[in-house]
N, C-alpha and C. Protein backbone atom coordinates (compact mmCIF):
# COMPACT_ATOMS: atom_id res chain seq x y z
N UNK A 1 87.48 118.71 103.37
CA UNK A 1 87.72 117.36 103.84
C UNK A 1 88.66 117.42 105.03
N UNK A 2 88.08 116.72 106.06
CA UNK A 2 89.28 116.61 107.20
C UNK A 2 89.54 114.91 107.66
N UNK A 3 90.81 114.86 108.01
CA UNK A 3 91.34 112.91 108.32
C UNK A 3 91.64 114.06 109.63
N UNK A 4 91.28 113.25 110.90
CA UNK A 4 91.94 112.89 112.14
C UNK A 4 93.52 112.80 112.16
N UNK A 5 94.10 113.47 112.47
CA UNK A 5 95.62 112.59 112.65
C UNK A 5 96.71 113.31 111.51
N UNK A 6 96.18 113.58 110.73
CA UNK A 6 96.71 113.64 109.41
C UNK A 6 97.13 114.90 109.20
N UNK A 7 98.12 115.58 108.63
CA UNK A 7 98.75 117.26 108.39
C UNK A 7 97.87 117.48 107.25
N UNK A 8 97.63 118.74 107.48
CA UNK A 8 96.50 119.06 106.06
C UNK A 8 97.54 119.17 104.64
N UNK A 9 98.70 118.96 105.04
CA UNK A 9 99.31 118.73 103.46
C UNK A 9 98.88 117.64 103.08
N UNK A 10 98.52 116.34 103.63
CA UNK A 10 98.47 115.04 103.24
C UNK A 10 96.81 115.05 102.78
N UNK A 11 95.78 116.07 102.85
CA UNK A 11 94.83 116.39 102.33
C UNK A 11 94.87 116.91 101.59
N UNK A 12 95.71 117.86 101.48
CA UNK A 12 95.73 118.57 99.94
C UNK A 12 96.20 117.89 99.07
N UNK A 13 96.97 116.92 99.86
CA UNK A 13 98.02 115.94 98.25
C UNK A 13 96.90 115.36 97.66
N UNK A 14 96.40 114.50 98.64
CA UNK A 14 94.67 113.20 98.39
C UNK A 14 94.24 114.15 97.46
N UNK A 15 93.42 115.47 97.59
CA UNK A 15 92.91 116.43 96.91
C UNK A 15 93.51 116.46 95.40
N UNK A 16 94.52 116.53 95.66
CA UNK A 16 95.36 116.50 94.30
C UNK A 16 94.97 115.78 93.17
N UNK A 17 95.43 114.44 93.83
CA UNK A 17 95.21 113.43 93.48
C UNK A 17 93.73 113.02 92.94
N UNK A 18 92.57 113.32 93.51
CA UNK A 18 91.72 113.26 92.93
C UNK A 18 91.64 114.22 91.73
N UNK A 19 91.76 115.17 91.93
CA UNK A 19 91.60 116.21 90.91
C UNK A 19 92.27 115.71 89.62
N UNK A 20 93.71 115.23 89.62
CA UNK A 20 94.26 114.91 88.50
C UNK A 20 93.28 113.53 87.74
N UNK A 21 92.76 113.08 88.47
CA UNK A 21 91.95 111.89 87.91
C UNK A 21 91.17 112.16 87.56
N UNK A 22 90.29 113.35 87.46
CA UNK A 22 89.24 113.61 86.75
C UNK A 22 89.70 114.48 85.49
N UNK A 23 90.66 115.23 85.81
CA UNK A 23 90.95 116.45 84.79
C UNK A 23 91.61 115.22 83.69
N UNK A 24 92.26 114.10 83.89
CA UNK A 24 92.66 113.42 83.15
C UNK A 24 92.20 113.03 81.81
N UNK A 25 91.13 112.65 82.39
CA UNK A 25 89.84 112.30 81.13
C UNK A 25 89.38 113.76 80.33
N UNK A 26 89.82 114.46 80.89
CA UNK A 26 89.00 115.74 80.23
C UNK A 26 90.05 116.34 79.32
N UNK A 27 91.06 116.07 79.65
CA UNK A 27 92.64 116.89 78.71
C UNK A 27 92.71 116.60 77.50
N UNK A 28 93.16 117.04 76.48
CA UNK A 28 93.91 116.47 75.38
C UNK A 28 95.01 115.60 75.79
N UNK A 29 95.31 114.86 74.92
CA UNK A 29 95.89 113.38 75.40
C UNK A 29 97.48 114.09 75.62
N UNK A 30 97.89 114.97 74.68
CA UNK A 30 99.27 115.49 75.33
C UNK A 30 99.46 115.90 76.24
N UNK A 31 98.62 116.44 76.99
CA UNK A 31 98.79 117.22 78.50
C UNK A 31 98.31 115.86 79.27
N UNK A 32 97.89 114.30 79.38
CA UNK A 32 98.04 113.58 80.48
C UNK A 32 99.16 113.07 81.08
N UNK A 33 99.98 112.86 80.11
CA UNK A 33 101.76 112.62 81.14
C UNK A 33 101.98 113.47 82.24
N UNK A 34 102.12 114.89 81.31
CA UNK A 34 102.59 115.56 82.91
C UNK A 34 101.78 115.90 84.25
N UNK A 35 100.17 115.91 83.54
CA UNK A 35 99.14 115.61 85.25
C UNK A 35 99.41 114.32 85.29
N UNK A 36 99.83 113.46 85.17
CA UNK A 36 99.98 111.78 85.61
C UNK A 36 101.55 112.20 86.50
N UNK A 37 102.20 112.89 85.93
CA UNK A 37 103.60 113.47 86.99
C UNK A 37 103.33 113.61 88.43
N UNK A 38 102.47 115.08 88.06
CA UNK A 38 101.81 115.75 89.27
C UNK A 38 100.96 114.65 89.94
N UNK A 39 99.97 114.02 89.73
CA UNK A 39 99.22 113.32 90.50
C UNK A 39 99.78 112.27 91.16
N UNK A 40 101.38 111.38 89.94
CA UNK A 40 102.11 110.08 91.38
C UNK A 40 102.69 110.47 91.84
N UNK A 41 103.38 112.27 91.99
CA UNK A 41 104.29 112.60 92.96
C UNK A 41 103.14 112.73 94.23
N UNK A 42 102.03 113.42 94.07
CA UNK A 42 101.11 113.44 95.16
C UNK A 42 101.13 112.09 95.89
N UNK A 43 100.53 111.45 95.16
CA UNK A 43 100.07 110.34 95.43
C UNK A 43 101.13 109.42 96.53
N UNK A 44 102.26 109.47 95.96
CA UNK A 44 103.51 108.88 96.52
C UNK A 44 103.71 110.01 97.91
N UNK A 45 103.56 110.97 98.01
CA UNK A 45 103.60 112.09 99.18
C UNK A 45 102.45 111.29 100.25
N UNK A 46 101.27 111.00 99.62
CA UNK A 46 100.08 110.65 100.85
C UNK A 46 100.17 109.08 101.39
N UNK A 47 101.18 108.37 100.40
CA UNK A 47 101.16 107.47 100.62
C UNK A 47 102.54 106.74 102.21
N UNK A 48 103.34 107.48 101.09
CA UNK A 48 104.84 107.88 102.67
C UNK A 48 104.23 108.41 103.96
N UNK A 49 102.92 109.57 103.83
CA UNK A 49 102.61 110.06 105.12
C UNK A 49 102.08 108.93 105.60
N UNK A 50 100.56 108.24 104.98
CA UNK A 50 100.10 107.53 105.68
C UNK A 50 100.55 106.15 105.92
N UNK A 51 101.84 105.70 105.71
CA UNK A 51 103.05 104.69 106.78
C UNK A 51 103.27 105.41 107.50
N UNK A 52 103.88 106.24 107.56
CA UNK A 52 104.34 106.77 108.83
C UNK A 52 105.71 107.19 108.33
């Protein structure tokens, strides 16, 4: 995946982020907190980039 404009960290975070949303559904329910960790720290990373 490539964004115009964008540092490829802020693709790998997005990336992340998707990933944790699928693996979510697939986990045992004890292991979704801490991918829900990992995925709003991403999430919050792509979101700060793309304000600016």
């Amino acid at each position: 995946m490539t964004a115009p404009g964008l540092p490829q960290s802020v693709v790998d975070d997005y990336a992340i982020v998707v990933a944790v949303l699928a693996l979510a559904r697939k986990v045992p329910l004890p292991d979704v907190p801490p991918l829900r960790a990992v995925g709003t720290r991403a999430l919050l990373r792509v979101h700060h980039a793309l304000l600016g």
